[in-house]
N, C-alpha and C. Protein backbone atom coordinates (compact mmCIF):
# COMPACT_ATOMS: atom_id res chain seq x y z
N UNK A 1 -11.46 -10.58 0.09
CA UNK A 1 -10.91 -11.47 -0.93
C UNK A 1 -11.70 -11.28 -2.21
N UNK A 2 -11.14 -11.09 -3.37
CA UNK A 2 -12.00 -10.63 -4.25
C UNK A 2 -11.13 -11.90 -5.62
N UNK A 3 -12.85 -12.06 -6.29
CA UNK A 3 -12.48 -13.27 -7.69
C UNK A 3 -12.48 -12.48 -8.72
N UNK A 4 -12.31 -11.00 -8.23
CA UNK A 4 -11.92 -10.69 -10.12
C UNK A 4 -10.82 -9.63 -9.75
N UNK A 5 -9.68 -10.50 -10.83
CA UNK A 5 -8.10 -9.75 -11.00
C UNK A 5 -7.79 -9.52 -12.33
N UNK A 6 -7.16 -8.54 -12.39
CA UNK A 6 -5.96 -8.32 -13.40
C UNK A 6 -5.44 -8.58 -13.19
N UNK A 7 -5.29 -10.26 -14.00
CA UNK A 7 -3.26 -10.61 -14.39
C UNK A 7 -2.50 -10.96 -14.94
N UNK A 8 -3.23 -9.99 -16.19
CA UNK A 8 -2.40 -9.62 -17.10
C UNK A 8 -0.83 -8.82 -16.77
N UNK A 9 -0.79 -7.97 -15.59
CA UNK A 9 0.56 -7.05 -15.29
C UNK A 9 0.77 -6.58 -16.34
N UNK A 10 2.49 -6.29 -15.46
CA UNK A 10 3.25 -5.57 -16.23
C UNK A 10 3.65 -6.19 -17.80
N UNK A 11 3.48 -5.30 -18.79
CA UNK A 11 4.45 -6.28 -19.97
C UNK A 11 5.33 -5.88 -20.14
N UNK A 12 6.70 -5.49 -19.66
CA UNK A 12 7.89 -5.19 -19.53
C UNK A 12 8.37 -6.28 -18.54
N UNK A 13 10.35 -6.54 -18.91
CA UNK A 13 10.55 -7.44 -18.27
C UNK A 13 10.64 -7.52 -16.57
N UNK A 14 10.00 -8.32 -15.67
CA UNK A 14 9.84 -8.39 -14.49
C UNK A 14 11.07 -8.80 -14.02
N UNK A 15 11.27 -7.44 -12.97
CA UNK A 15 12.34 -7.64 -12.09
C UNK A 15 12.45 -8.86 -11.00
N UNK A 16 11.71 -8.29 -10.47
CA UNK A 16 11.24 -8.80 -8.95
C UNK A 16 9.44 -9.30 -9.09
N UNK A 17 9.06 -9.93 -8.06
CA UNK A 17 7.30 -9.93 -7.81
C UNK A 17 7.85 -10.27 -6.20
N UNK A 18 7.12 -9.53 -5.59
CA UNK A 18 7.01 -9.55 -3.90
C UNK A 18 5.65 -10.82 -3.56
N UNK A 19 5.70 -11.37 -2.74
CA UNK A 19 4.58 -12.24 -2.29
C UNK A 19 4.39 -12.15 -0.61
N UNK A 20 2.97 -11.54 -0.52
CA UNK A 20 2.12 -11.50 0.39
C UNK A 20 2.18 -12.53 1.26
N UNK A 21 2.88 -12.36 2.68
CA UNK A 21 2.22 -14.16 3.26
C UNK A 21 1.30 -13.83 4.30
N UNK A 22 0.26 -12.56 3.78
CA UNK A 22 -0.89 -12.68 4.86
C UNK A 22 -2.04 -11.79 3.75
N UNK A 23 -2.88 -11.85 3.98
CA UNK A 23 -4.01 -10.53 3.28
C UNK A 23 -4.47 -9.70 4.09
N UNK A 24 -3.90 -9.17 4.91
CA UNK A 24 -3.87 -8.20 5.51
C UNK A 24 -3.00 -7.41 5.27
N UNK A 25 -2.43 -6.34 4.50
CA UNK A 25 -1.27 -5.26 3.95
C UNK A 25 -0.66 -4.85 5.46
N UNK A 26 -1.43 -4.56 6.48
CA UNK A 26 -0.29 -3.71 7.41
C UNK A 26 -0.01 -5.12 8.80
N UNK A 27 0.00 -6.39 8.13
CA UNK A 27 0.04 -7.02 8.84
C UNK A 27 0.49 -8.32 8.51
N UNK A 28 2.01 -8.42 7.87
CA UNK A 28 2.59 -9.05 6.54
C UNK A 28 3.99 -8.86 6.51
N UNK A 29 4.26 -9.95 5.74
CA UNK A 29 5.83 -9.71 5.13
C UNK A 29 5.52 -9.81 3.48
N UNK A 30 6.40 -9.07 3.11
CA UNK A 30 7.15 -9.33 1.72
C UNK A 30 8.04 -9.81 1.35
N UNK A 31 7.90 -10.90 0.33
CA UNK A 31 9.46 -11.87 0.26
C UNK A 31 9.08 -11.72 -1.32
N UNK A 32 10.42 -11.41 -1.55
CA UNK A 32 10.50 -11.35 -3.11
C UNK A 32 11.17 -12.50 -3.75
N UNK A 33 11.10 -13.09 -4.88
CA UNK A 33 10.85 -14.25 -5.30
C UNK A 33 12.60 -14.27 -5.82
N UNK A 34 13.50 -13.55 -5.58
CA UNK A 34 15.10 -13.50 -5.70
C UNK A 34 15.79 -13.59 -4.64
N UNK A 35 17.05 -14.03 -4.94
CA UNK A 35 17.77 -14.12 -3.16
C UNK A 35 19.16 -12.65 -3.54
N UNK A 36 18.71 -12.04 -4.19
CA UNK A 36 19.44 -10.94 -4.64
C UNK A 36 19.40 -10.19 -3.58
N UNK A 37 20.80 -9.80 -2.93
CA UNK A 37 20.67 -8.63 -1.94
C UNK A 37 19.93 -7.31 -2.01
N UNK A 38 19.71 -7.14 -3.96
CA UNK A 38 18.90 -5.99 -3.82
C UNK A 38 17.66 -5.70 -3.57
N UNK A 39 17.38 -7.03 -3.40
CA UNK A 39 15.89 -6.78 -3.14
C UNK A 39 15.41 -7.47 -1.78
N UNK A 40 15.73 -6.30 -0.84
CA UNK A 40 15.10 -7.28 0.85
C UNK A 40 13.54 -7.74 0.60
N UNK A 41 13.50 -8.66 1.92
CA UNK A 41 12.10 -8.59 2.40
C UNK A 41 11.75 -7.74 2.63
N UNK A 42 10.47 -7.39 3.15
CA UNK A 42 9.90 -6.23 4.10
C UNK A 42 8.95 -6.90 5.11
N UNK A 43 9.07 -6.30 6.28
CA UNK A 43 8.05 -6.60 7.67
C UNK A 43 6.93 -5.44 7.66
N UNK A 44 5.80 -5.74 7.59
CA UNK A 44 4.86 -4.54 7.58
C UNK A 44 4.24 -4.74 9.22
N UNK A 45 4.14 -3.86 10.05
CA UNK A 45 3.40 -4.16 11.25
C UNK A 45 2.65 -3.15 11.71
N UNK A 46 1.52 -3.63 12.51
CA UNK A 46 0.65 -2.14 12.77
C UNK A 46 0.61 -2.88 14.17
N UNK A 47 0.85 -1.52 15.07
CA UNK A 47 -0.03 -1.69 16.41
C UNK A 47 -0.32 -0.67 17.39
N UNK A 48 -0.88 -0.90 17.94
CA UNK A 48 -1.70 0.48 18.89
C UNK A 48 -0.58 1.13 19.91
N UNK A 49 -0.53 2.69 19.81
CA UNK A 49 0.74 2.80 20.29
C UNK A 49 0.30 4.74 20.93
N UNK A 50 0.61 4.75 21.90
CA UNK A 50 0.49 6.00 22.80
C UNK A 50 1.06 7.46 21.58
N UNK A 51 0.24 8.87 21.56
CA UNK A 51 0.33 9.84 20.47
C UNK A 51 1.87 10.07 20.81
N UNK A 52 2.62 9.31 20.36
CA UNK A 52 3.98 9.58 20.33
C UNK A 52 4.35 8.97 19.59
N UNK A 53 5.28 9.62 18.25
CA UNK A 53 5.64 8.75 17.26
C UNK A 53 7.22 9.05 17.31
N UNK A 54 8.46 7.71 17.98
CA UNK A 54 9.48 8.44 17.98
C UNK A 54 10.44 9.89 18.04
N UNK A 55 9.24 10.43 18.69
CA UNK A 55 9.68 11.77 19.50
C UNK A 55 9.59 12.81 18.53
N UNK A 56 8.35 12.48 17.61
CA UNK A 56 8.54 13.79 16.28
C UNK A 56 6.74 14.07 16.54
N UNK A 57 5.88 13.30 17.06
CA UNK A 57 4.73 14.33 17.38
C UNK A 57 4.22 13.61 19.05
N UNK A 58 4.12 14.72 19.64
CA UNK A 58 3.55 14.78 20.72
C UNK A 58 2.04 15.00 21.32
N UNK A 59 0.99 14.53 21.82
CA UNK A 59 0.40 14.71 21.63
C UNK A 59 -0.56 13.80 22.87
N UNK A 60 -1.71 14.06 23.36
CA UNK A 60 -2.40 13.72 25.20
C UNK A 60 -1.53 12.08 25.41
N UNK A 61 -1.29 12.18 26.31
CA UNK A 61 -0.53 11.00 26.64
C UNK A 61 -1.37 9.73 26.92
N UNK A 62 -2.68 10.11 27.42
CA UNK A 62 -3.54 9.11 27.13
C UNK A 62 -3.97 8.54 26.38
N UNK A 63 -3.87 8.91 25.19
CA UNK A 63 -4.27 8.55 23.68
C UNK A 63 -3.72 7.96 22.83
N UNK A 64 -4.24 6.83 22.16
CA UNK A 64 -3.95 6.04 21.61
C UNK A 64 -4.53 6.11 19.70
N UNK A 65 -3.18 5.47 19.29
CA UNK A 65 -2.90 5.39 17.43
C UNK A 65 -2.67 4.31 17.19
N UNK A 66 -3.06 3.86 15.56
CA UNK A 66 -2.46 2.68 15.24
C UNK A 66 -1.51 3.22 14.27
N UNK A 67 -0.24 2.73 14.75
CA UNK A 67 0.66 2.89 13.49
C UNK A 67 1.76 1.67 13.17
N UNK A 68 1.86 1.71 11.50
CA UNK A 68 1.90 0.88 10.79
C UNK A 68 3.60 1.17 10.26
N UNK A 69 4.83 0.13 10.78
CA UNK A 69 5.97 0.08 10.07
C UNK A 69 6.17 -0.44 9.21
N UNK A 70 7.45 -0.42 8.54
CA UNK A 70 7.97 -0.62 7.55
C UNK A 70 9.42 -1.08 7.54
N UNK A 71 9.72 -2.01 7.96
CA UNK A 71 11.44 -2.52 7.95
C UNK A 71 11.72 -3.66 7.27
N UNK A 72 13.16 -3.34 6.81
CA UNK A 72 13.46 -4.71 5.76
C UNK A 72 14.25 -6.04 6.67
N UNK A 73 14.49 -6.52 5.75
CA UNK A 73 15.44 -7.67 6.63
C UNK A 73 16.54 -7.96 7.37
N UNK A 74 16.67 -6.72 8.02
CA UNK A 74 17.69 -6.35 8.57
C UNK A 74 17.51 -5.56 9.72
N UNK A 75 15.88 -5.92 10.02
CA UNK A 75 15.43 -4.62 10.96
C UNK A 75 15.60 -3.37 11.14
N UNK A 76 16.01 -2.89 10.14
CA UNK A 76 16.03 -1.55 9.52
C UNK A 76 14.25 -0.47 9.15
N UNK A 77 14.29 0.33 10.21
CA UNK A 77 13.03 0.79 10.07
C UNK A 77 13.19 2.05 8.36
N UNK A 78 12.28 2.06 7.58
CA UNK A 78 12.22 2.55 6.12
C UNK A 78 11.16 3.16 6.65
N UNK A 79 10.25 2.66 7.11
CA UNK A 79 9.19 4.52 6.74
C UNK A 79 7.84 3.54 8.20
N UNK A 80 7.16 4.53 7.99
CA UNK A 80 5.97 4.70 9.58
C UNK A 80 5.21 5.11 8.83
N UNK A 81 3.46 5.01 9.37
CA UNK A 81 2.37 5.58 8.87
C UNK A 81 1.71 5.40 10.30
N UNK A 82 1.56 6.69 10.63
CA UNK A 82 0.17 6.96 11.74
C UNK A 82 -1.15 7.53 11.62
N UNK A 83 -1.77 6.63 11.92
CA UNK A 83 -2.96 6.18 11.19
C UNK A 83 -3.86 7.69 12.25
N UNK A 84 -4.85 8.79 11.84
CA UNK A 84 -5.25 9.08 12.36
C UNK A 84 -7.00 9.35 11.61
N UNK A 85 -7.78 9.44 12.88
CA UNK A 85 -9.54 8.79 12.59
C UNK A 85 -9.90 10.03 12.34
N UNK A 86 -9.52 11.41 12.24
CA UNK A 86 -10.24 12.59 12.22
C UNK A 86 -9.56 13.41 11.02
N UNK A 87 -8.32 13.27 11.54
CA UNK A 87 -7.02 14.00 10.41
C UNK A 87 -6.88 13.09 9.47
N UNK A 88 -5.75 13.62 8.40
CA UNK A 88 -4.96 13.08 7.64
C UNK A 88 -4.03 12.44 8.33
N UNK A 89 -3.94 10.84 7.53
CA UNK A 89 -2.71 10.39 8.57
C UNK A 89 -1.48 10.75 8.30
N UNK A 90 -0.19 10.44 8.90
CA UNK A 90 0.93 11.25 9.22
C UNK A 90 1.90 9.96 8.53
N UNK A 91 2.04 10.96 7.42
CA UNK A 91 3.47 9.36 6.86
C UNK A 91 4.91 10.26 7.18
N UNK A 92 5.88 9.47 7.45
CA UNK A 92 6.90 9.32 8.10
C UNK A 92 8.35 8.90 7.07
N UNK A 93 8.77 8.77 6.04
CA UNK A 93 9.44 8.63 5.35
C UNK A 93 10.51 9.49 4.70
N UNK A 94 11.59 9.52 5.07
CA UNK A 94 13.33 9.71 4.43
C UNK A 94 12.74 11.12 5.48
N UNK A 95 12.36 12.27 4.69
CA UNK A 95 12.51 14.27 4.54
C UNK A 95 11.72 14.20 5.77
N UNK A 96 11.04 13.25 6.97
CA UNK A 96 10.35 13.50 8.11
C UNK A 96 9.21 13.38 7.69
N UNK A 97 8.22 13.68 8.79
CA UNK A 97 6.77 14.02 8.77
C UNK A 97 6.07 14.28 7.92
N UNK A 98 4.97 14.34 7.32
CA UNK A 98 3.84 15.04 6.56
C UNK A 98 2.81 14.33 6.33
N UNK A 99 1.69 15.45 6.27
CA UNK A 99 0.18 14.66 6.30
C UNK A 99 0.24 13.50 4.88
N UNK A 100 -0.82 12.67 4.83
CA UNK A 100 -0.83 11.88 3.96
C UNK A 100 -1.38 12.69 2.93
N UNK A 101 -2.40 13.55 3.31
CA UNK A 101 -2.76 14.64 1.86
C UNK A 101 -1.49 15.41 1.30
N UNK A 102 -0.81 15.93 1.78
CA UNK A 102 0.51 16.41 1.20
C UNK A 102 1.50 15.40 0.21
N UNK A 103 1.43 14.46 0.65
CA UNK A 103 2.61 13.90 0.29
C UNK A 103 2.09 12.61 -0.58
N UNK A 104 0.54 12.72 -0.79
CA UNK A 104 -0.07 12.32 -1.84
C UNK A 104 0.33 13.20 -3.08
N UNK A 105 0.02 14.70 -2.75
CA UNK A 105 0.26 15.38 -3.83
C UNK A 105 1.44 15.64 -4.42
N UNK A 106 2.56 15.17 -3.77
CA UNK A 106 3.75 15.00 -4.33
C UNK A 106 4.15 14.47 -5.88
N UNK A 107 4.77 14.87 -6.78
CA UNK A 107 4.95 13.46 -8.13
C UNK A 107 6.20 12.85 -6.77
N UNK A 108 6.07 11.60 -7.19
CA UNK A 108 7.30 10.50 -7.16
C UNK A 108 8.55 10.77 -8.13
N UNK A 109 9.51 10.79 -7.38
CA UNK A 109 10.54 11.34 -8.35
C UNK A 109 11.91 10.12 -7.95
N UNK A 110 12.66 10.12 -9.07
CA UNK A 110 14.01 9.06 -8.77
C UNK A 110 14.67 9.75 -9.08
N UNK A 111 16.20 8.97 -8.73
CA UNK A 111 17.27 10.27 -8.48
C UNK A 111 17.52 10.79 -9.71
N UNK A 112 16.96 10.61 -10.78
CA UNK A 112 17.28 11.11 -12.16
C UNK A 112 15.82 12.20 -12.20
N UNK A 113 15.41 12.59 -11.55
CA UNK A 113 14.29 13.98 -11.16
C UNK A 113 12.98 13.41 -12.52
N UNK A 114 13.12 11.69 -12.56
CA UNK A 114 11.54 11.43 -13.59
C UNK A 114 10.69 11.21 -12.42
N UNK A 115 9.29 11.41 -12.68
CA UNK A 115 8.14 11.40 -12.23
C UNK A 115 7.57 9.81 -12.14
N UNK A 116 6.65 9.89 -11.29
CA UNK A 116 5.52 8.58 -11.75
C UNK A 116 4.46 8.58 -10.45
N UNK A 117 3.26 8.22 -11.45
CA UNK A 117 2.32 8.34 -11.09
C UNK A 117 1.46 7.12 -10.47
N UNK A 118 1.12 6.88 -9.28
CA UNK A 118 0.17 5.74 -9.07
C UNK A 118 -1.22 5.78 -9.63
N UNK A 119 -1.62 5.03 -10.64
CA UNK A 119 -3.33 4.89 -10.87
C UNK A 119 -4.18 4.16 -10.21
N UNK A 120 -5.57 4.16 -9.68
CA UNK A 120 -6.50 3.73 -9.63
C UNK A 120 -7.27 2.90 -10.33
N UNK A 121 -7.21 1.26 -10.59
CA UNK A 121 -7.82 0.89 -12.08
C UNK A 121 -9.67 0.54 -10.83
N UNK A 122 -10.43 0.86 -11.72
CA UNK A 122 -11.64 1.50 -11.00
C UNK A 122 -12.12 -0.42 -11.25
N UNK A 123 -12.41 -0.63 -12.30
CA UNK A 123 -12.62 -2.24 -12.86
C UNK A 123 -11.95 -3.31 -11.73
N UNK A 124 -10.92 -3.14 -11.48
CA UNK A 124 -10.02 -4.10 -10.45
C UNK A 124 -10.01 -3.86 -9.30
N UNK A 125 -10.31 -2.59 -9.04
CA UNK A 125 -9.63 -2.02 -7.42
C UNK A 125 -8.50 -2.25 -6.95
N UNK A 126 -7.82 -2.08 -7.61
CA UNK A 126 -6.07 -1.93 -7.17
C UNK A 126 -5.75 -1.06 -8.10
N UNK A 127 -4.76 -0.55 -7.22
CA UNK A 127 -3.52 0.25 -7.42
C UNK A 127 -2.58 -0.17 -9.04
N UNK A 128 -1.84 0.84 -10.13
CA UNK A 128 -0.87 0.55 -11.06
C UNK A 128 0.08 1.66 -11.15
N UNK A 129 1.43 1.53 -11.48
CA UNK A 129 2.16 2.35 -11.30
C UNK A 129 2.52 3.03 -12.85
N UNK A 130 2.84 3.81 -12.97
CA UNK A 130 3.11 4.28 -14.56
C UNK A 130 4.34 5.77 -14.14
N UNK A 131 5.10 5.47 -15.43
CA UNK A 131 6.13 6.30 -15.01
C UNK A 131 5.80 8.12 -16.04
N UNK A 132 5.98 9.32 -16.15
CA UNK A 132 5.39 9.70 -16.87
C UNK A 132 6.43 9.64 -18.05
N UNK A 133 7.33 9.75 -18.43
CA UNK A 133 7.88 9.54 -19.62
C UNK A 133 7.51 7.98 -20.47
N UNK A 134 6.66 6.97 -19.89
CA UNK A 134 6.31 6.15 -20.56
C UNK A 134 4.72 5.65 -19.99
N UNK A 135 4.07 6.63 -20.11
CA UNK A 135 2.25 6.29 -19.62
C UNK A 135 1.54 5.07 -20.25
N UNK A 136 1.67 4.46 -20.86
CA UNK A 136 1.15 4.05 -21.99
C UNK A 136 1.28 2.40 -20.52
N UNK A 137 2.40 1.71 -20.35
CA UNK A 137 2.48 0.74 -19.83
C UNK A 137 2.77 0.96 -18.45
N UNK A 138 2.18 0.32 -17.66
CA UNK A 138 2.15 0.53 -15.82
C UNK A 138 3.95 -1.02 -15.36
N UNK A 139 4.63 0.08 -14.59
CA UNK A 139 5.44 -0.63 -14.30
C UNK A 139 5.32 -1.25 -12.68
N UNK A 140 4.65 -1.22 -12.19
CA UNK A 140 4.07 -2.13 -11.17
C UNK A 140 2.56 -2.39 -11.19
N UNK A 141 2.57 -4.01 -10.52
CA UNK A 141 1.01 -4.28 -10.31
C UNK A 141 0.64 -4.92 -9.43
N UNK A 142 -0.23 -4.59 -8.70
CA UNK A 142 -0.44 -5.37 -7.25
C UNK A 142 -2.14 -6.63 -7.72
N UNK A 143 -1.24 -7.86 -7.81
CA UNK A 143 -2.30 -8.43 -7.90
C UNK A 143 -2.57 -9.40 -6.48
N UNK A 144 -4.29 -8.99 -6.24
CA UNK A 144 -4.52 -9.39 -5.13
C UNK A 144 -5.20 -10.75 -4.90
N UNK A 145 -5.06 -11.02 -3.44
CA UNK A 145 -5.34 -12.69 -3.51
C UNK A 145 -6.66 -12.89 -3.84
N UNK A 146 -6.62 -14.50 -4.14
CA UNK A 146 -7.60 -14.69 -5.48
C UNK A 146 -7.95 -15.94 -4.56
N UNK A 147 -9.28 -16.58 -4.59
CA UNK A 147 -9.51 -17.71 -4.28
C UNK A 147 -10.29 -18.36 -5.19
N UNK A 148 -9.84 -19.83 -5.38
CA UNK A 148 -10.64 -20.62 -6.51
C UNK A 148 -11.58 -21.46 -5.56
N UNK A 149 -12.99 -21.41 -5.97
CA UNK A 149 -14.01 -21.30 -5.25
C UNK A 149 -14.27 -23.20 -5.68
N UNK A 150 -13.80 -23.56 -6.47
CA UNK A 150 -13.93 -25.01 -7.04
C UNK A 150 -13.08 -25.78 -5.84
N UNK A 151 -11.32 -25.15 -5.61
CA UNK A 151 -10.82 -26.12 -4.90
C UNK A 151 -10.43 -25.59 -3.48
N UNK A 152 -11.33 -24.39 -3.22
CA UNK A 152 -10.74 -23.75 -2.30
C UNK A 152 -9.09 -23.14 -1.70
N UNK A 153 -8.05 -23.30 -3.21
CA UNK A 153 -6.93 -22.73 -3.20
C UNK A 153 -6.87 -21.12 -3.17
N UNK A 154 -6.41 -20.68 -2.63
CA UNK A 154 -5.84 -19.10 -2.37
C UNK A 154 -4.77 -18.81 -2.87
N UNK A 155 -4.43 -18.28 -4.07
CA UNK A 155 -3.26 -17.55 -4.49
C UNK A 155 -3.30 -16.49 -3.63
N UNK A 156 -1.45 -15.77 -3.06
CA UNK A 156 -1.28 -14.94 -2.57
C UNK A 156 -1.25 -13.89 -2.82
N UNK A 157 -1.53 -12.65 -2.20
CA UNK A 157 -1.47 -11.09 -3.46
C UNK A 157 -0.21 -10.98 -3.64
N UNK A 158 -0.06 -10.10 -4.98
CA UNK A 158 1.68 -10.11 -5.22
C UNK A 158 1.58 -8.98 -5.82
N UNK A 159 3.10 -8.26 -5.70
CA UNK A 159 2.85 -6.71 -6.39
C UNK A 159 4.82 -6.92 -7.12
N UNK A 160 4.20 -6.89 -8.38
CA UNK A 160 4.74 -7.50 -9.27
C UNK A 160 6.07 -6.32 -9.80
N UNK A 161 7.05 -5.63 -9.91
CA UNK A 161 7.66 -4.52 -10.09
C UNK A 161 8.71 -5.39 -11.52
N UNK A 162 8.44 -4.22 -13.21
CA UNK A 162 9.43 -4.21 -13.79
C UNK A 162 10.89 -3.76 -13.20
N UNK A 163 11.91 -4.21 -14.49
CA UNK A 163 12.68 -3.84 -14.39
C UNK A 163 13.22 -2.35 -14.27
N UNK A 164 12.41 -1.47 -14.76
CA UNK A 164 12.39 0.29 -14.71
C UNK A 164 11.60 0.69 -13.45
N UNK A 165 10.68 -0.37 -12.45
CA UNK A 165 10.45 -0.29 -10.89
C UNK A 165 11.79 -0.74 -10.24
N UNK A 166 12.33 -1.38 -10.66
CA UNK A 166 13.44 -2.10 -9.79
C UNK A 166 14.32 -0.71 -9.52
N UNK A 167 14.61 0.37 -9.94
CA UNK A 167 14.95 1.26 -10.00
C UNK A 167 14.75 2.50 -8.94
N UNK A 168 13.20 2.09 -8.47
CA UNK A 168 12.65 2.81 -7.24
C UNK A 168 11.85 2.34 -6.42
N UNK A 169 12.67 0.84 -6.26
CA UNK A 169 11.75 -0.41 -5.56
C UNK A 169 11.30 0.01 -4.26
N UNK A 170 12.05 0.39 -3.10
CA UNK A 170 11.70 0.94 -2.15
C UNK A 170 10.70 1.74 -2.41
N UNK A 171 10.90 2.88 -2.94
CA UNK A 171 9.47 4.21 -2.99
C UNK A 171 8.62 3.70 -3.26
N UNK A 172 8.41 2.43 -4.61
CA UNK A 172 7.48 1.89 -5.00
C UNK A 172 6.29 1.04 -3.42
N UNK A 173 7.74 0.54 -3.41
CA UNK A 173 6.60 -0.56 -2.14
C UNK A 173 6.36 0.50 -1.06
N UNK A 174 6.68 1.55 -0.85
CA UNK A 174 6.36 2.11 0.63
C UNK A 174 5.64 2.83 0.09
N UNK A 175 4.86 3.84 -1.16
CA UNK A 175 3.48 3.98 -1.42
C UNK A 175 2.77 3.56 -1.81
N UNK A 176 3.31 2.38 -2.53
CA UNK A 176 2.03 1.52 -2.67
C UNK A 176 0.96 1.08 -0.98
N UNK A 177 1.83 0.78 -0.22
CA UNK A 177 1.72 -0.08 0.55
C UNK A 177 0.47 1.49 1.68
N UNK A 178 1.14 2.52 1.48
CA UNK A 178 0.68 3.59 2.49
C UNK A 178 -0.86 3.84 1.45
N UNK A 179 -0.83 4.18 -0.11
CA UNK A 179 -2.25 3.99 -0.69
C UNK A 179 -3.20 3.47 -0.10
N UNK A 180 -2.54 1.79 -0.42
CA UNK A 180 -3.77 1.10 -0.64
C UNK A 180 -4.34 1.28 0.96
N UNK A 181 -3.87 1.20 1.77
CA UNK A 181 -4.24 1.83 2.98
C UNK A 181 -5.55 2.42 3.09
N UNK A 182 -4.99 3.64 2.46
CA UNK A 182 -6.23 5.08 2.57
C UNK A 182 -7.11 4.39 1.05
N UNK A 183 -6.77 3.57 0.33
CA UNK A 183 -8.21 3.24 -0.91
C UNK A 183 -8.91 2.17 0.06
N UNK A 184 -8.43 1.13 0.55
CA UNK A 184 -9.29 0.30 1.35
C UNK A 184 -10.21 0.99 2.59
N UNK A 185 -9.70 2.00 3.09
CA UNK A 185 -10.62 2.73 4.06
C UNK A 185 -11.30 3.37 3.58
N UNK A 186 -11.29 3.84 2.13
CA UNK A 186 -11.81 4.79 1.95
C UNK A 186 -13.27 3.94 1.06
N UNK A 187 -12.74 2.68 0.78
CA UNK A 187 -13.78 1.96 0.77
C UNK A 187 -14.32 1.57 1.43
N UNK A 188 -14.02 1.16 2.47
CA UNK A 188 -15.05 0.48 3.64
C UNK A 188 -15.96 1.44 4.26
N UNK A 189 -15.39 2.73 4.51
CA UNK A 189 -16.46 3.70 4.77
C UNK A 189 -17.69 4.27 3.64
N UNK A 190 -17.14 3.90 2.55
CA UNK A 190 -18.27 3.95 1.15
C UNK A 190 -19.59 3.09 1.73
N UNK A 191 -18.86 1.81 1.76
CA UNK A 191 -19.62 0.71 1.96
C UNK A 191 -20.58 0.70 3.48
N UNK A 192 -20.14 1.33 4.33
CA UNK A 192 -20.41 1.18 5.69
C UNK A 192 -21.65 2.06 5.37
N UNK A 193 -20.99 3.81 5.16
CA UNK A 193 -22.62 4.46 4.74
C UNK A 193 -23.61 3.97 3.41
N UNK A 194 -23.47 3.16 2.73
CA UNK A 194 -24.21 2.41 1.56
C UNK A 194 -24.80 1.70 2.76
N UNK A 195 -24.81 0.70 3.39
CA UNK A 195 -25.29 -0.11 4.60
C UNK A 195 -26.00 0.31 5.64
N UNK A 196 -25.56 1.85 6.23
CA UNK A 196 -26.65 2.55 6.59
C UNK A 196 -27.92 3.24 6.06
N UNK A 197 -27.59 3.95 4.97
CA UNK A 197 -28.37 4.18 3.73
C UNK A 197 -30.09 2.94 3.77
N UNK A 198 -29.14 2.06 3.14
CA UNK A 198 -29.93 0.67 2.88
C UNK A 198 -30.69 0.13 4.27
N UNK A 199 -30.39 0.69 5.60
CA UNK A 199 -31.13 0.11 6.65
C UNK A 199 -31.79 1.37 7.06
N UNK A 200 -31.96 2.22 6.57
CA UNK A 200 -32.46 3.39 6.94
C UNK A 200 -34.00 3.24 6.15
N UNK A 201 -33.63 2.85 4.73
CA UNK A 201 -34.43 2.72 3.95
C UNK A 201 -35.28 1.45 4.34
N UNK A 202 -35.02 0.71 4.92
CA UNK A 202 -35.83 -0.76 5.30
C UNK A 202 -36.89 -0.21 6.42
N UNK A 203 -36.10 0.48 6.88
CA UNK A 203 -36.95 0.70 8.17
C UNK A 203 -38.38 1.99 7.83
N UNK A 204 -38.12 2.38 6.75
CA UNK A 204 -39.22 3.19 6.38
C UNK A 204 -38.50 4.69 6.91
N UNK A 205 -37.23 5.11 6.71
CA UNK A 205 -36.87 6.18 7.31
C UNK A 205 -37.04 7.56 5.71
């Protein structure tokens, strides 16, 4: 839970804003603040599941993954992420399979063949979306839950999508959602060896 946000957002007009009803990302719904058919919920779920991912990788039958769905309100499965501890994990979305390093390196494209780029704001630690024909302003923003330490209220995280996101709302939420993933792990393992580091050093190592 972190007390420092950007939320300021998007300044373009807001389509949609999705709201978090857990702080846990792979363990959540999304309800967007419209009752507009175009914009479902989403069910995010992770759970431990034998190296078989709907019959597209095979792999010791004894062995166990966590992988993380993606379905809207209609129980409609949209995309999979299998989470793996050694490899790149395996995202699962529309064209099939591919490592998460691949399909990081992808641009994001809408059916009009424009680009856009997810940023890193280093100050906030979250994720912003920016399209490249207009860099200058980020058309999504994931602002995360906030707690006021005076009354002990918790605002929920929300990932806020203009009207020019509304456009590639799906793609939007299903990499955002597969990112922040691999930035939160990729923080906690920062942090984990900083912690060893620091007890290494106590101990006179």
């Amino acid at each position: 839970m972190t007390s420092i946000t950007n939320t300021t957002g998007p300044s373009s007009s807001v389509a949609v804003t999705y709201t978090f009803t857990k702080h846990d990302p792979w363990d959540t719904r999304l309800i967007p603040d419209t009752s507009l058919d175009e914009f479902p919920a989403y069910t995010i779920k992770s759970e431990q599941k034998r190296q078989k991912l709907f019959g597209l990788i095979q792999t010791d039958g004894g062995s166990y993954n966590t992988v993380t769905t993606i379905t809207d309100d209609e129980d409609v499965l949209i995309a999979s992420l299998l989470w793996n501890e050694n490899l790149p994990d395996t995202v699962i979305y529309r064209e099939g399979p591919t490592s998460m390093n691949n399909w990081m390196h992808r641009p994001l494209l809408d059916a009009r063949g424009r680009k856009y780029e997810w940023r890193h704001i280093e100050k906030y630690r979250q994720l912003e979306l920016y399209a490249e024909d207009k860099p200058e302003e980020s058309i999504v923003n994931f602002i995360p839950a906030n707690k006021d330490f005076e009354t002990g209220e918790i605002t929920p995280s929300k990932l806020i999508l203009t009207e020019r996101a509304a456009e590639i709302f799906e793609l939007a939420i299903v990499s955002f959602l597969f990112l922040e993933k691999k930035r939160r792990r990729k923080e906690k393992d920062a942090e984990r060896l900083a912690n060893v580091a620091f007890n290494r050093m106590q101990r006179g190592w």
